[in-house]
C-alpha atoms as a PDB file:
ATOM      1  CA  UNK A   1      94.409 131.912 119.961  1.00  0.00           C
ATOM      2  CA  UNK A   2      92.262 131.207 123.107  1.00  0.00           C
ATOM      3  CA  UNK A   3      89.386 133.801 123.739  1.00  0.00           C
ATOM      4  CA  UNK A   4      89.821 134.529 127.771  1.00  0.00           C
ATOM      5  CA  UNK A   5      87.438 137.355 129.124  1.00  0.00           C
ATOM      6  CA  UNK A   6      89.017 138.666 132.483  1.00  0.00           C
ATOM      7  CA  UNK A   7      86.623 140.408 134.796  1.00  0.00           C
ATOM      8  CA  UNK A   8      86.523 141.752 138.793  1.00  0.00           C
ATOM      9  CA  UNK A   9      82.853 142.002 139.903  1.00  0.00           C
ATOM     10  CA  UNK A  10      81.279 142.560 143.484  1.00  0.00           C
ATOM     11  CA  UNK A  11      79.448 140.028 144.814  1.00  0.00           C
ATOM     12  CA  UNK A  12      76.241 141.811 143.222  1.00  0.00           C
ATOM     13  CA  UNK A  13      77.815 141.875 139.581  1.00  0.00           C
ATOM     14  CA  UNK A  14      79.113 145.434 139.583  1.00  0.00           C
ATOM     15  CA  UNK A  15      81.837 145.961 137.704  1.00  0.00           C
ATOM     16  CA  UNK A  16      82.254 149.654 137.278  1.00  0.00           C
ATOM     17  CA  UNK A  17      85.546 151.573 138.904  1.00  0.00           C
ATOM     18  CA  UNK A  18      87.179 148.510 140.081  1.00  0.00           C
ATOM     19  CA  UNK A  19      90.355 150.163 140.682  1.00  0.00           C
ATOM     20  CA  UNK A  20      87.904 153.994 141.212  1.00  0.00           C
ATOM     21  CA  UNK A  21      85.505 156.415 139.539  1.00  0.00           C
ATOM     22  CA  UNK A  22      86.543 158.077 136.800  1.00  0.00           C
ATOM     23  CA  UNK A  23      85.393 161.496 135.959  1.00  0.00           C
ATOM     24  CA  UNK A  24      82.975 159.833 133.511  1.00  0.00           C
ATOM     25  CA  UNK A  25      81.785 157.629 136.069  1.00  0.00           C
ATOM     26  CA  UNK A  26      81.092 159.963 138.182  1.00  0.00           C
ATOM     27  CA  UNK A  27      78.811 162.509 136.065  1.00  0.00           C
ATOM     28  CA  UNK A  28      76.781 159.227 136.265  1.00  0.00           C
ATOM     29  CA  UNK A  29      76.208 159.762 139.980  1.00  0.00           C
ATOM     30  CA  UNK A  30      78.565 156.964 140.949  1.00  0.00           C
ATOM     31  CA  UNK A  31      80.774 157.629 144.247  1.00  0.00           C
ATOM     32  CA  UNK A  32      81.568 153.819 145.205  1.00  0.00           C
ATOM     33  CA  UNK A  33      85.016 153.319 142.794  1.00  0.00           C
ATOM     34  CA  UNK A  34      88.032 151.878 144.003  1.00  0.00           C
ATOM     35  CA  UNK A  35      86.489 148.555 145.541  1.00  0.00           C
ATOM     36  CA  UNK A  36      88.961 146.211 144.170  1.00  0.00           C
ATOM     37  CA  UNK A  37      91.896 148.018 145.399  1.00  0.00           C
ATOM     38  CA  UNK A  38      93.746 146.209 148.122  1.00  0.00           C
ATOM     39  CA  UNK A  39      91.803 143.190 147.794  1.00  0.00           C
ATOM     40  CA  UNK A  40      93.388 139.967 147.523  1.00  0.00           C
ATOM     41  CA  UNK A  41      96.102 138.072 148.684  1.00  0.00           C
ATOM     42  CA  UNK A  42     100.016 137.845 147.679  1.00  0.00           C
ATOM     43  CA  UNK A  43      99.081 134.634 145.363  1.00  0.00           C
ATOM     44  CA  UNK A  44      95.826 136.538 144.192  1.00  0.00           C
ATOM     45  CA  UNK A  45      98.096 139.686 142.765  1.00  0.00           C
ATOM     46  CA  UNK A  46     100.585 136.714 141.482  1.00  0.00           C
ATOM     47  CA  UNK A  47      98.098 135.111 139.855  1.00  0.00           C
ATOM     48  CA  UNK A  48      96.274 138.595 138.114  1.00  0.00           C
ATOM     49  CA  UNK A  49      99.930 139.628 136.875  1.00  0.00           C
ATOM     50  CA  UNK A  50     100.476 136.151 135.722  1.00  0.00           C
ATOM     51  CA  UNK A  51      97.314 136.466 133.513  1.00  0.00           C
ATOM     52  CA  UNK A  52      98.447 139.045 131.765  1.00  0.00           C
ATOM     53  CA  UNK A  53     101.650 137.652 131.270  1.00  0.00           C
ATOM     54  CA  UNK A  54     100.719 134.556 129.330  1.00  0.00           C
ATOM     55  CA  UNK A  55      98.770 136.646 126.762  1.00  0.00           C
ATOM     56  CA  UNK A  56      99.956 136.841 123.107  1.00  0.00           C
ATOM     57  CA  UNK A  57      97.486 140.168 122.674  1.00  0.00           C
ATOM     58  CA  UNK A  58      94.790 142.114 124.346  1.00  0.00           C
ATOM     59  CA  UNK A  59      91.774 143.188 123.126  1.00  0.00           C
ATOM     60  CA  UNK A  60      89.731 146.070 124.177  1.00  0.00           C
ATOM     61  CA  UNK A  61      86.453 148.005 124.304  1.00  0.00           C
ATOM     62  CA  UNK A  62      86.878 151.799 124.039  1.00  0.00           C
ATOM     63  CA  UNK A  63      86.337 153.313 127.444  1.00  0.00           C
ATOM     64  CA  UNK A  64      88.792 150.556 129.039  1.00  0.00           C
ATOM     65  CA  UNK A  65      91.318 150.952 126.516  1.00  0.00           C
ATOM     66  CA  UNK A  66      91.397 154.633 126.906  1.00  0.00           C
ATOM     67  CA  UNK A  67      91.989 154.049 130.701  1.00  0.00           C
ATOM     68  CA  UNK A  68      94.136 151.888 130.040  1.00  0.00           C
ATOM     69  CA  UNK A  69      96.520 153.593 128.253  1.00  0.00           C
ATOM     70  CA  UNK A  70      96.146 157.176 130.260  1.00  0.00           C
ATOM     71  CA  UNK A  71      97.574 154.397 132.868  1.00  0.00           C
ATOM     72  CA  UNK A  72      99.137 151.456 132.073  1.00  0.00           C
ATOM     73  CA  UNK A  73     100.370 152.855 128.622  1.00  0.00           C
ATOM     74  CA  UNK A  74     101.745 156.525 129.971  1.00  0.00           C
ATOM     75  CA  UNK A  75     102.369 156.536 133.768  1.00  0.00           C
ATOM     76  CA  UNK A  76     106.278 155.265 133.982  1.00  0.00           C
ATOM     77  CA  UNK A  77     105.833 153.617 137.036  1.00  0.00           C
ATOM     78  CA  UNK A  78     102.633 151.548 135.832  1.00  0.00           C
ATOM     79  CA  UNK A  79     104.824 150.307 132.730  1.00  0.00           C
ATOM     80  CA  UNK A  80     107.436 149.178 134.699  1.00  0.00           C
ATOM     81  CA  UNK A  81     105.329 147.020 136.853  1.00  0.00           C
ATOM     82  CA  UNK A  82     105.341 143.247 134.760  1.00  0.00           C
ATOM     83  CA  UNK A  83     101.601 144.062 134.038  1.00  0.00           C
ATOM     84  CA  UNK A  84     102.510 147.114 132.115  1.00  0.00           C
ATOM     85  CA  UNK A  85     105.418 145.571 130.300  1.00  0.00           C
ATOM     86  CA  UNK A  86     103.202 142.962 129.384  1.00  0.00           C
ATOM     87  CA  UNK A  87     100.524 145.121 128.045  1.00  0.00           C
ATOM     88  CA  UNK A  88     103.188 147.788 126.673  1.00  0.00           C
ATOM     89  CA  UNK A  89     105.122 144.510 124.786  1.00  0.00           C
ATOM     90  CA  UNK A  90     101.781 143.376 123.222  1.00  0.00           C
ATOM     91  CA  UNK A  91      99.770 143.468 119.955  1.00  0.00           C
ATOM     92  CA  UNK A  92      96.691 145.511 121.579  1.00  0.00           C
ATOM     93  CA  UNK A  93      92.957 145.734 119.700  1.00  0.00           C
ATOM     94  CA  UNK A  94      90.637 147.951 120.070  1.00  0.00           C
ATOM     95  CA  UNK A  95      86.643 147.408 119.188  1.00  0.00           C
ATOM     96  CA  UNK A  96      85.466 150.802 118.411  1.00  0.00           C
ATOM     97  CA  UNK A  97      83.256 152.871 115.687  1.00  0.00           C
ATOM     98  CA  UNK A  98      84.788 156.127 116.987  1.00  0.00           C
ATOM     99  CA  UNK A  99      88.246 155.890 117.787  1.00  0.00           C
ATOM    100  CA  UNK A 100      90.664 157.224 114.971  1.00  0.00           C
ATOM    101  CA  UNK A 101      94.229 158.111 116.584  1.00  0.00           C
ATOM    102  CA  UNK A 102      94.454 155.543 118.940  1.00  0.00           C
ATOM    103  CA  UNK A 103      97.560 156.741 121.003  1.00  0.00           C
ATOM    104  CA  UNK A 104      99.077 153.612 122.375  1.00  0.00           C
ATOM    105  CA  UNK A 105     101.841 151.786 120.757  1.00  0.00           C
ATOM    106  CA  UNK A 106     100.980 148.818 118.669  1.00  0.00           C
ATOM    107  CA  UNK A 107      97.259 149.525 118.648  1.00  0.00           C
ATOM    108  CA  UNK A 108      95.349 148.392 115.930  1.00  0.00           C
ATOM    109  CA  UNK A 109      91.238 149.616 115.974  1.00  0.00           C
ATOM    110  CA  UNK A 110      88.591 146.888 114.846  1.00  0.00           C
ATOM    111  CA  UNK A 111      85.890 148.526 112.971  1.00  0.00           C
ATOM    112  CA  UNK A 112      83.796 146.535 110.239  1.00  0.00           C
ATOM    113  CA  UNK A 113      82.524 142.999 110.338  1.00  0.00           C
ATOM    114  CA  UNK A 114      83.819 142.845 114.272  1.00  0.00           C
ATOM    115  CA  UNK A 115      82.617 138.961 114.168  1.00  0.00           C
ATOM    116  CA  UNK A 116      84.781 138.144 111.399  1.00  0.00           C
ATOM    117  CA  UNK A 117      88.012 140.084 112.328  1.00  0.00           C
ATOM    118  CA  UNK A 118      87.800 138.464 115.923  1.00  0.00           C
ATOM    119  CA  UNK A 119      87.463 135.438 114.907  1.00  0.00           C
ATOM    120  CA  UNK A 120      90.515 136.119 112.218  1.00  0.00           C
ATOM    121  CA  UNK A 121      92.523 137.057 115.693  1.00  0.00           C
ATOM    122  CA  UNK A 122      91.509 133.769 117.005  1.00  0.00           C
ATOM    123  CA  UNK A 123      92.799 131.845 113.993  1.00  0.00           C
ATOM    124  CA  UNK A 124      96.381 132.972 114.644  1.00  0.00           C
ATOM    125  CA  UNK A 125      98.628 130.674 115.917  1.00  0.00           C
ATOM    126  CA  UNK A 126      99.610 131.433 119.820  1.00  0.00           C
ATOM    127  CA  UNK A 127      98.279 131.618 123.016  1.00  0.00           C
ATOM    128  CA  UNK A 128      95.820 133.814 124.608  1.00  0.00           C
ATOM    129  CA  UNK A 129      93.869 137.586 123.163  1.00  0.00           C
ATOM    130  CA  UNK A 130      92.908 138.500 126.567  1.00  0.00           C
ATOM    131  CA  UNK A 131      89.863 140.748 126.807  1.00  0.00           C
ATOM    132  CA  UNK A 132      89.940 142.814 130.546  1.00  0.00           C
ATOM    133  CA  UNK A 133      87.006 144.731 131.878  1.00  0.00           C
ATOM    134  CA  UNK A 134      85.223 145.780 128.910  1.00  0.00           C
ATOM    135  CA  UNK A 135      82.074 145.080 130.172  1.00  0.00           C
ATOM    136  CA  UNK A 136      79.843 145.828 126.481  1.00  0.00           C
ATOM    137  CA  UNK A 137      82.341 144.104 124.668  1.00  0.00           C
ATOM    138  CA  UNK A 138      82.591 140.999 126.774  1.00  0.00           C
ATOM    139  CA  UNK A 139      78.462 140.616 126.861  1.00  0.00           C
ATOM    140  CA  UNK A 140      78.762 141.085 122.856  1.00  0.00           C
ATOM    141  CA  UNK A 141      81.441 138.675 122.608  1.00  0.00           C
ATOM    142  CA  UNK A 142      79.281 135.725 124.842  1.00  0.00           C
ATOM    143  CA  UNK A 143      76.475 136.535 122.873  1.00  0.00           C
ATOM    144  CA  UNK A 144      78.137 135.526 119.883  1.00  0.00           C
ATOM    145  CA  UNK A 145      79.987 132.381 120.908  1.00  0.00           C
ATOM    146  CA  UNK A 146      83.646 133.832 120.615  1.00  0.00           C
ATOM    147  CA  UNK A 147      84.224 132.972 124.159  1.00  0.00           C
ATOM    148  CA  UNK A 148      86.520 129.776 125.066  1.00  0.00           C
ATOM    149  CA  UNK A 149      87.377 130.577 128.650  1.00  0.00           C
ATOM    150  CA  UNK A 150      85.981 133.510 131.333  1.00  0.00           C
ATOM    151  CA  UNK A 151      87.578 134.268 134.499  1.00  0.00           C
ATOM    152  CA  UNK A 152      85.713 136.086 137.486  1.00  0.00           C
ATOM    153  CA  UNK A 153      87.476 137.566 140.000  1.00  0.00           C
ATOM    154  CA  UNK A 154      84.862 137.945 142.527  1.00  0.00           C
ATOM    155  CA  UNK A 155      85.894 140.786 145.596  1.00  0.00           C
ATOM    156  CA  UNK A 156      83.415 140.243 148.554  1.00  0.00           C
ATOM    157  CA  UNK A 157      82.089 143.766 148.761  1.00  0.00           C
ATOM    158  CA  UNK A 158      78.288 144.317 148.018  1.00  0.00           C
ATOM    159  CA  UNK A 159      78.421 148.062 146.546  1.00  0.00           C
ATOM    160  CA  UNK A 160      74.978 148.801 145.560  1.00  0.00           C
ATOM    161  CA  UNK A 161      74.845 150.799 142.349  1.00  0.00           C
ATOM    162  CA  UNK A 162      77.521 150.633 139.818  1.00  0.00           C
ATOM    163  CA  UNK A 163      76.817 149.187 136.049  1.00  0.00           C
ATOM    164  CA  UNK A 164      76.803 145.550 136.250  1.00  0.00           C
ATOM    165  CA  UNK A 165      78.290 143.039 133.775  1.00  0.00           C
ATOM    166  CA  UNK A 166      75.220 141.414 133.068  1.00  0.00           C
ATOM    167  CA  UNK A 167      72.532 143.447 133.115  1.00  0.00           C
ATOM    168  CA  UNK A 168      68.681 142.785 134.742  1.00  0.00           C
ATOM    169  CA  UNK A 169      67.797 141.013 131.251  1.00  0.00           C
ATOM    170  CA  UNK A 170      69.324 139.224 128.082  1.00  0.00           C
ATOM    171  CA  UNK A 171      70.672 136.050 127.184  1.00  0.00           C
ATOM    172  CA  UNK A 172      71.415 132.926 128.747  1.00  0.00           C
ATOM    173  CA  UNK A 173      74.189 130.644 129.246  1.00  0.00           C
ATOM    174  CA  UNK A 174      75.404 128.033 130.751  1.00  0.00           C
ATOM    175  CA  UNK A 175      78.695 127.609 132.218  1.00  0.00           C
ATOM    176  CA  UNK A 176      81.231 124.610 132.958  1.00  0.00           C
ATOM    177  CA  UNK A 177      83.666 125.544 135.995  1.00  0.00           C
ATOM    178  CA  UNK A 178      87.478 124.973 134.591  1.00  0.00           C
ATOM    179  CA  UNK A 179      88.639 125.974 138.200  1.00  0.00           C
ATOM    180  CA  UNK A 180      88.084 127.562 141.430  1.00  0.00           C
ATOM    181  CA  UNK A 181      90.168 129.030 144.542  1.00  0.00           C
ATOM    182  CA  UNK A 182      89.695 131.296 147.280  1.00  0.00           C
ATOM    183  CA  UNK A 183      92.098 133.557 148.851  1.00  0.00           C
ATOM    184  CA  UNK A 184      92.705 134.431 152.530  1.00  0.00           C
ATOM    185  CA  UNK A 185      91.049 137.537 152.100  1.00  0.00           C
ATOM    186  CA  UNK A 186      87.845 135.757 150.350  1.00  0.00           C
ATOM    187  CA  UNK A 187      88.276 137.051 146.736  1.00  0.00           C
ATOM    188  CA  UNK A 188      87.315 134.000 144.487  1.00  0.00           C
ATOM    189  CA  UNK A 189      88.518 133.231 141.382  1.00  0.00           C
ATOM    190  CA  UNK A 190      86.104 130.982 139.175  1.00  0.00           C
ATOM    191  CA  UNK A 191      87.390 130.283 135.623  1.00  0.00           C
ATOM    192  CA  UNK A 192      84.554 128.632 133.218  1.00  0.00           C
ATOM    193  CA  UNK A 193      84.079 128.114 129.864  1.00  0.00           C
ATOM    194  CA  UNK A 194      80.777 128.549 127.789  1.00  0.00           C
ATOM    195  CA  UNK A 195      78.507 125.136 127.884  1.00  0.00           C
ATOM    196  CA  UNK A 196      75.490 126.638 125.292  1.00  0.00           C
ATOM    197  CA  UNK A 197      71.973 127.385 126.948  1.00  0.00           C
ATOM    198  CA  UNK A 198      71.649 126.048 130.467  1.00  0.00           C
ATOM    199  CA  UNK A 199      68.288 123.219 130.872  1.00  0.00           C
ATOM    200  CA  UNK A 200      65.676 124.296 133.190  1.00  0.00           C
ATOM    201  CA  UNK A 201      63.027 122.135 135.112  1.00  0.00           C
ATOM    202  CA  UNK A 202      59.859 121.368 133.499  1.00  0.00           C
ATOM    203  CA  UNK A 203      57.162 122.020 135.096  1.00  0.00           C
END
């Protein structure tokens, strides 16, 4: 299987409460969530839902996959929207040291040798383990090459504060651009794959 990373940012690389602040956001003094809703076009939303449609699993970090199942995996009218059926119909995998009763259907928690068992994942025959938000596990997973394909969706908002999804310092990377569009309300979409360390001039 293909390793795709899925990820809304702000134009300064926040990517915390796309879709709002949760209570655990905001005990961190965050009050900006909720900038992704609304944005986008017909053909963005189309082409979000047909993301997640194409995936053969999903793979999580803890805090997302606890939202989303208290959404996506319990709120009737979020499963019946083709997202949810596509995430409710799916082998789902959690990366996590502390979850024990994870309560969505077909969840299975990674603990161990996380390298090896993603990697196992990847060996399997099919198309895509999707990894959305997750912001820890998506840095982890760049920095050890078990990335084949990573798709922004940028939202032209500047917000300020907010964790980002690369933080001030850490590795580097270069990136080859797959494909890019714009939508009529200028949210980007840039889809790369990872090209090893970028070159810099020489002085």
């Amino acid at each position: 299987m293909k390793l795709t990373t899925v990820t809304q940012v702000t134009i300064d690389g926040v990517m915390q409460g796309n879709g709002g602040a949760s209570d655990e956001d905001r005990r961190n003094g965050f009050e900006r969530g909720g900038w992704a809703l609304g944005a986008g076009d017909d053909e963005t939303r189309t082409f979000i839902t047909q993301t997640y449609q194409r995936a053969e699993a999903f793979l999580f970090g803890r805090r997302t996959y606890e939202l989303f199942a208290g959404s996506w995996g319990s709120i009737d009218q979020m499963r019946a929207h083709p997202i949810g059926v596509a995430l409710n119909e799916a082998p789902k995998y959690v990366a996590s040291t502390t979850l024990t009763a994870p309560r969505w259907e077909d969840t299975t928690v990674l603990r161990g040798d996380l390298a090896a068992a993603i990697s196992e994942l990847k060996a399997k025959p099919g198309g895509e383990l999707q990894v959305h938000g997750s912001g820890a596990l998506t840095r982890w997973l760049l920095e050890n090459d078990l990335v084949d394909e990573m798709i922004l969706i940028v939202i032209p908002v500047i917000l300020g504060q907010g964790a980002r999804l690369f933080p001030e310092t850490g590795p580097d990377l270069a990136l080859d651009l797959v494909e890019s569009r714009v939508d009529s309300k200028g949210v980007t979409i840039q889809i790369y794959r990872p090209a090893g360390r970028p070159r810099y001039a020489r002085a």
